[in-house]
N, C-alpha and C. Protein backbone atom coordinates (compact mmCIF):
# COMPACT_ATOMS: atom_id res chain seq x y z
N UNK A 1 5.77 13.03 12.04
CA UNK A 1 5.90 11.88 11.18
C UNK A 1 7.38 11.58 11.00
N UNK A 2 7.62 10.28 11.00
CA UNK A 2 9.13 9.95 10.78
C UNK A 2 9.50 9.56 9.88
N UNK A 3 9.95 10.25 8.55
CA UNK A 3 10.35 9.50 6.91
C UNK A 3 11.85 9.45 7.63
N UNK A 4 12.12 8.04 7.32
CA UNK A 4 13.56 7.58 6.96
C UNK A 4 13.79 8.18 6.19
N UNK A 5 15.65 8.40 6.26
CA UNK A 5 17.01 9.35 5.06
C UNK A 5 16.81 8.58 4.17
N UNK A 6 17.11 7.13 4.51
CA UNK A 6 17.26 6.08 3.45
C UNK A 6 16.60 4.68 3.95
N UNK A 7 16.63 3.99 2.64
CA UNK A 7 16.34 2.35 3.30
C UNK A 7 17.48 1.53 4.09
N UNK A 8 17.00 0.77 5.42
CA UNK A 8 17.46 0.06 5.96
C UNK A 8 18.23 -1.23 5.20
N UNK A 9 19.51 -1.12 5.55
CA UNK A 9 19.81 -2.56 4.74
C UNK A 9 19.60 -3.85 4.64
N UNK A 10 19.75 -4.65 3.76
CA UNK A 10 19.19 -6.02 3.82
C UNK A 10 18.22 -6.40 3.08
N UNK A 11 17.84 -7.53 3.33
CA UNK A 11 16.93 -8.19 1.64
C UNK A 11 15.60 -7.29 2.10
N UNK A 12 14.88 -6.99 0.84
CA UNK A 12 13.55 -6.22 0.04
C UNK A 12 12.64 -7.67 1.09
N UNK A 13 11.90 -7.20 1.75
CA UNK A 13 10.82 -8.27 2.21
C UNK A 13 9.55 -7.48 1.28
N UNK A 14 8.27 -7.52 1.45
CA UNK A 14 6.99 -7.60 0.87
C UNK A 14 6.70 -6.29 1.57
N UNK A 15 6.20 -5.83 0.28
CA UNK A 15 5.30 -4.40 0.88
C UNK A 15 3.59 -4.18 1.35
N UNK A 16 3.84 -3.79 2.12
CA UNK A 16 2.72 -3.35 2.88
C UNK A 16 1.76 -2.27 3.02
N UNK A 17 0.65 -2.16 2.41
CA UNK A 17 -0.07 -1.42 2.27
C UNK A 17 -1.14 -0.73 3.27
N UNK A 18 -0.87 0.30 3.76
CA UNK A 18 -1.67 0.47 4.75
C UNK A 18 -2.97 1.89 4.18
N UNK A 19 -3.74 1.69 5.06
CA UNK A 19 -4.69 3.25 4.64
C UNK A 19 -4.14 4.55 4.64
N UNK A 20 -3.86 5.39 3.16
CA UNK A 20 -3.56 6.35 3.16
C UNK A 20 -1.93 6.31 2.94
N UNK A 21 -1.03 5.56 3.10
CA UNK A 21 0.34 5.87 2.73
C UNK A 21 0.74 4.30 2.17
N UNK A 22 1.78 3.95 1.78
CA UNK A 22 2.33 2.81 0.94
C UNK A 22 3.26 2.56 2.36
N UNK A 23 3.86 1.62 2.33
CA UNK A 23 5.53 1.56 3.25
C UNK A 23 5.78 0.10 2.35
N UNK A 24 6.75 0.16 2.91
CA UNK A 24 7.84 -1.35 2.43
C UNK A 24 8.56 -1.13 3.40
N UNK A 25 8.09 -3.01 3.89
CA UNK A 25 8.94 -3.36 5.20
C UNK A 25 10.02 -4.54 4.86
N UNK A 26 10.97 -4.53 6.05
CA UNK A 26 11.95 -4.95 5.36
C UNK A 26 12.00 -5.81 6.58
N UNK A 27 12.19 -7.23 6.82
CA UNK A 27 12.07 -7.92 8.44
C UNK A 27 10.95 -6.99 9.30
N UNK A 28 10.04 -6.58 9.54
CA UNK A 28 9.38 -5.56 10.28
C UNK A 28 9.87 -4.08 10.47
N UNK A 29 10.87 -3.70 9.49
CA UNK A 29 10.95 -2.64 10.06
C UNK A 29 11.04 -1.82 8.84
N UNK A 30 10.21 -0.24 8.96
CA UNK A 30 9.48 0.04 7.60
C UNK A 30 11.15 1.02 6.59
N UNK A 31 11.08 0.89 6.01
CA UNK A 31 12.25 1.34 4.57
C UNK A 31 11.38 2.31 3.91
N UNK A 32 10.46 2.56 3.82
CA UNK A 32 9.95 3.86 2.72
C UNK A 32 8.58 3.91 3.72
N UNK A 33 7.99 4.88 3.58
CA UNK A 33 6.23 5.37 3.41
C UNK A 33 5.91 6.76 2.40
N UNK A 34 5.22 6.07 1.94
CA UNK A 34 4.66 7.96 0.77
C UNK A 34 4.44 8.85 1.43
N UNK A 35 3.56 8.40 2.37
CA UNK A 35 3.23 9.78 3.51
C UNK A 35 4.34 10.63 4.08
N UNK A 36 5.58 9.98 2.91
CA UNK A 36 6.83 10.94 3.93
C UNK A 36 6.89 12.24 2.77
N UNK A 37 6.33 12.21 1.56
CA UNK A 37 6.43 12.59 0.21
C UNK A 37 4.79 13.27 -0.39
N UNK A 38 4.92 14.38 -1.16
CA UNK A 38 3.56 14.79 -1.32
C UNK A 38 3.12 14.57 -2.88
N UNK A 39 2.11 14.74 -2.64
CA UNK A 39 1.73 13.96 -4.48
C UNK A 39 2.14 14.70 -5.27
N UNK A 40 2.50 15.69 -5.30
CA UNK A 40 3.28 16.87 -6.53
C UNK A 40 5.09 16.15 -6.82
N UNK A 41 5.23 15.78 -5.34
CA UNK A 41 6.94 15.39 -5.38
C UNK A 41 6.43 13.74 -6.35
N UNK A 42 5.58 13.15 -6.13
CA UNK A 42 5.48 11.74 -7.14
C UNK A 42 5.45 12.16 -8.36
N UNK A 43 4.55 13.60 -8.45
CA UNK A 43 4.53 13.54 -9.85
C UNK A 43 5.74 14.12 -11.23
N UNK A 44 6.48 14.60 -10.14
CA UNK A 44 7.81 15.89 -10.36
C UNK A 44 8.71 14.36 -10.68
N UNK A 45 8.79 13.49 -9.78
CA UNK A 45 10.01 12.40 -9.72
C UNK A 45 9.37 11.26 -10.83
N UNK A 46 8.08 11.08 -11.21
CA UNK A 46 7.93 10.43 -12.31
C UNK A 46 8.28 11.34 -13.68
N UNK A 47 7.97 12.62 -13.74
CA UNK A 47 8.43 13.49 -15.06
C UNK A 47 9.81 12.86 -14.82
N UNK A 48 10.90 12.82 -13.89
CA UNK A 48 12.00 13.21 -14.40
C UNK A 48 12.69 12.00 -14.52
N UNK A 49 11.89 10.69 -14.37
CA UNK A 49 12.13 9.63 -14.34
C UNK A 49 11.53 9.23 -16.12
N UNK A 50 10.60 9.80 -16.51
CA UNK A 50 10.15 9.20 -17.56
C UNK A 50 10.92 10.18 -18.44
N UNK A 51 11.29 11.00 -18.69
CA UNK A 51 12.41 12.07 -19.43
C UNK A 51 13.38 11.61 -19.30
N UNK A 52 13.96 10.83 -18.05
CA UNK A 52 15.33 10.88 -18.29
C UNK A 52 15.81 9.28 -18.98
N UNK A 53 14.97 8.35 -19.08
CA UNK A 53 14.70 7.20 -19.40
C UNK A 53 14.38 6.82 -20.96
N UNK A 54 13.33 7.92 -20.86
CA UNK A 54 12.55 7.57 -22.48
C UNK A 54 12.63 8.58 -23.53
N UNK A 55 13.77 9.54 -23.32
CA UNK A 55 14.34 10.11 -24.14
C UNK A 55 15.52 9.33 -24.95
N UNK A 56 16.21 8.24 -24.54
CA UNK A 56 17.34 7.60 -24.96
C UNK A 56 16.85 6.22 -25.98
N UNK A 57 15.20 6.10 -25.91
CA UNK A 57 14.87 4.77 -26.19
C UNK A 57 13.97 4.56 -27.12
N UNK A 58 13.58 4.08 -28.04
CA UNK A 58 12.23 3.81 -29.03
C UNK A 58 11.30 4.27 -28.48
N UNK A 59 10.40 4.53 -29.84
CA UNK A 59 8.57 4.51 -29.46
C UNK A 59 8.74 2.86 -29.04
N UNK A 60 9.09 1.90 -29.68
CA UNK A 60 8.27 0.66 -29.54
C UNK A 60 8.75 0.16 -28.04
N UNK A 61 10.13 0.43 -27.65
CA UNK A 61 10.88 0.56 -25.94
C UNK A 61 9.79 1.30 -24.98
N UNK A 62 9.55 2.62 -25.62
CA UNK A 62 8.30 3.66 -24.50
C UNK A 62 7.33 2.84 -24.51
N UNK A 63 6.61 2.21 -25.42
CA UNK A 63 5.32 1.52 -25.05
C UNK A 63 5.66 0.00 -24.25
N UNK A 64 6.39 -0.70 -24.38
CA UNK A 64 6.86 -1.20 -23.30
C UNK A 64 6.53 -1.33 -22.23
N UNK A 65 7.61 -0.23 -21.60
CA UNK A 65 8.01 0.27 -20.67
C UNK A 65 6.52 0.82 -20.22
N UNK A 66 5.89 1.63 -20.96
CA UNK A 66 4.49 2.14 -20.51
C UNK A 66 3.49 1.12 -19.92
N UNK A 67 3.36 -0.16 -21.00
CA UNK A 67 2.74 -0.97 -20.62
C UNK A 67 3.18 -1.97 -19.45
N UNK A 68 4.18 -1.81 -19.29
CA UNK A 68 4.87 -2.41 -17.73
C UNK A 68 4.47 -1.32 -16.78
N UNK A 69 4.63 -0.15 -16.84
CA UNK A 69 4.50 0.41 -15.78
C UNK A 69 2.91 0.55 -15.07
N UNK A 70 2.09 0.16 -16.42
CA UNK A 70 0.59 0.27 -16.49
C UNK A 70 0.40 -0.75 -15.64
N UNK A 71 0.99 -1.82 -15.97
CA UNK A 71 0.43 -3.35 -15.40
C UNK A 71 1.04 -3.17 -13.88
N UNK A 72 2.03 -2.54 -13.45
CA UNK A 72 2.12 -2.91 -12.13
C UNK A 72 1.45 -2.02 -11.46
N UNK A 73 0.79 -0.83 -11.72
CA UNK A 73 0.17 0.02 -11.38
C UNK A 73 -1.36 -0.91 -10.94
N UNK A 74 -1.98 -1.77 -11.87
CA UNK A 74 -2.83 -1.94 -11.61
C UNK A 74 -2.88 -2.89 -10.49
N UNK A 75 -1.49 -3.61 -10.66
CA UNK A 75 -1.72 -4.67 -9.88
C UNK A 75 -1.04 -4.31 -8.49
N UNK A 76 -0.74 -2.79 -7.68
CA UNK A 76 -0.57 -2.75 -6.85
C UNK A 76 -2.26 -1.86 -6.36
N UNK A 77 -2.92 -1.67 -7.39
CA UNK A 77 -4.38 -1.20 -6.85
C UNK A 77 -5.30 -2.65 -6.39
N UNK A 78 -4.79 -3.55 -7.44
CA UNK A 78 -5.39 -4.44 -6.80
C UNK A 78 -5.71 -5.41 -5.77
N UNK A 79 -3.86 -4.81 -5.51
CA UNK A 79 -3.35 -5.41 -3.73
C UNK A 79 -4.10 -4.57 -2.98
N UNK A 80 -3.99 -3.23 -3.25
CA UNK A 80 -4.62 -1.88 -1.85
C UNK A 80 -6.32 -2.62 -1.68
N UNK A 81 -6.90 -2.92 -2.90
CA UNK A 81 -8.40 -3.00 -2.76
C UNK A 81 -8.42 -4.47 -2.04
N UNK A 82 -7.28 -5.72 -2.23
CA UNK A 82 -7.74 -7.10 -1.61
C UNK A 82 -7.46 -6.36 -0.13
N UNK A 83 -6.29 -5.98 0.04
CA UNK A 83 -6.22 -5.25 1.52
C UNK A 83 -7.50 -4.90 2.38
N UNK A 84 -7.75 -3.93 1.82
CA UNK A 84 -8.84 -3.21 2.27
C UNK A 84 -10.23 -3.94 2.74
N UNK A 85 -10.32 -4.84 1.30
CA UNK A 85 -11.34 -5.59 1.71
C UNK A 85 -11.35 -6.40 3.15
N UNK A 86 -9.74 -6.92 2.95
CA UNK A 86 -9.97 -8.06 4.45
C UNK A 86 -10.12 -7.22 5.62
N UNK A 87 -9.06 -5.81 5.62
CA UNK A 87 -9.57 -4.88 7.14
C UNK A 87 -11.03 -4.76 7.25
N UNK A 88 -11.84 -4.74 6.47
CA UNK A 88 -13.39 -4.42 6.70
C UNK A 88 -13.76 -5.87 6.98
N UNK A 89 -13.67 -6.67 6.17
CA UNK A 89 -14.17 -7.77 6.80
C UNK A 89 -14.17 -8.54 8.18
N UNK A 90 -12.07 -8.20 8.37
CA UNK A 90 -11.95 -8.11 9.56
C UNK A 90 -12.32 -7.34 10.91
N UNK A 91 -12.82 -6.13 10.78
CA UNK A 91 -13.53 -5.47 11.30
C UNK A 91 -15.13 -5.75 11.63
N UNK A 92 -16.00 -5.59 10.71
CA UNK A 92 -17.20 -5.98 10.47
C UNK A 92 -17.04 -7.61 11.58
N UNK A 93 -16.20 -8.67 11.12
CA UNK A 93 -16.09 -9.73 12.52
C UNK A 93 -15.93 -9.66 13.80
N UNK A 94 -15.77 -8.54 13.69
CA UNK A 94 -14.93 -8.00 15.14
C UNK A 94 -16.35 -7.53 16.18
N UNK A 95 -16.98 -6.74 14.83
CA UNK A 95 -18.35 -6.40 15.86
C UNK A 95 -19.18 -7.11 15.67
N UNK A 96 -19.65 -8.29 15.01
CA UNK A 96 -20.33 -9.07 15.20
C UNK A 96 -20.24 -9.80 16.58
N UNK A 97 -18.77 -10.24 16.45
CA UNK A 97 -18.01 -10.99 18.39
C UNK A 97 -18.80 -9.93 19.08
N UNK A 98 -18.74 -8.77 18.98
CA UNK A 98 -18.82 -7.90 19.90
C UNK A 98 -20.42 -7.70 20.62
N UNK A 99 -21.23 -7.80 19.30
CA UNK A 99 -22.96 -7.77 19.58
C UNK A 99 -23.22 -9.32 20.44
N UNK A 100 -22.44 -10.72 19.95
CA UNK A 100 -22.67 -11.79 20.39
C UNK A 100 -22.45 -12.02 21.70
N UNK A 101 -21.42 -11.23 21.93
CA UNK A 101 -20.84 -10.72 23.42
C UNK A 101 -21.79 -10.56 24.46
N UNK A 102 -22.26 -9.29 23.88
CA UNK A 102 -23.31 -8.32 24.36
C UNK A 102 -24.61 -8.79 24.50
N UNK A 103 -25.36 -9.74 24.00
CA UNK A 103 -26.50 -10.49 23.45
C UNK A 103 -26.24 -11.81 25.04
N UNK A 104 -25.32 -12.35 24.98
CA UNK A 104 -24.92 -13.43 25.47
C UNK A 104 -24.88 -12.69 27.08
N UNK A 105 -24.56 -11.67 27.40
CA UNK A 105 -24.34 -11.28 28.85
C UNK A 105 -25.90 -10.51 29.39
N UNK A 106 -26.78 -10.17 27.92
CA UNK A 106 -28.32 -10.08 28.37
C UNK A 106 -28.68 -10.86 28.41
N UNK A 107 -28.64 -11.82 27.81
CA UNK A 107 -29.28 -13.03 28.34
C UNK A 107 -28.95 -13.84 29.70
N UNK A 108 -27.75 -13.61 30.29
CA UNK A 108 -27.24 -13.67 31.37
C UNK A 108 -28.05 -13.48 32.40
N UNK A 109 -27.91 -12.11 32.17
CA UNK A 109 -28.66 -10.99 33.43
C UNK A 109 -30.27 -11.64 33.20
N UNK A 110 -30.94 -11.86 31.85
CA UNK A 110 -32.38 -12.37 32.10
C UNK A 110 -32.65 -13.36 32.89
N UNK A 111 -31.50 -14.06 33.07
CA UNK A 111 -31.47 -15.66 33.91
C UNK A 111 -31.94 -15.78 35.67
């Protein structure tokens, strides 16, 4: 597996969600994947991110901040699940072509 040192320079393009790891691509060419990182290291780098942050700041700042972090959380699950949906759909089309294919060249041969 190849985790990049660092991100490639240049403007933040749209991230891309693939099965099983996150990436962010930058012009086509990928700047991060999780799969380079194990879920203990997310959870070690959020402790020391939320300690080192929300020790300096209000309860009413932490809930905030909580509730921001909540909301983008959901709304990058809700990108993974529109994702997902279209690969299956796109898939599932794929073998439909594929039976119509197949259907279309027996009937061929019945001719």
């Amino acid at each position: 597996m190849n985790c990049p040192a660092r991100a490639r320079e240049g403007a933040l393009g749209y991230g891309e969600l693939r099965a099983g790891s996150f990436s962010v691509e930058d012009r086509g060419q990928t700047m991060f994947t999780s799969s380079c990182i194990n879920s203990n290291s997310f959870i070690i780098i959020a402790v020391l991110i939320t300690l080192a942050v929300g020790d300096g700041i209000s309860e009413d700042d932490n809930n905030v901040l909580g509730n921001l972090f909540t909301a983008l959380g959901s709304l990058f699950l809700t990108k993974a699940a529109q994702l997902a949906s279209k690969q299956n759909q796109d898939d599932i089309r794929q073998k439909i072509s594929d039976m119509e294919n197949q259907l279309q060249s027996l009937k061929n041969k019945l001719k």
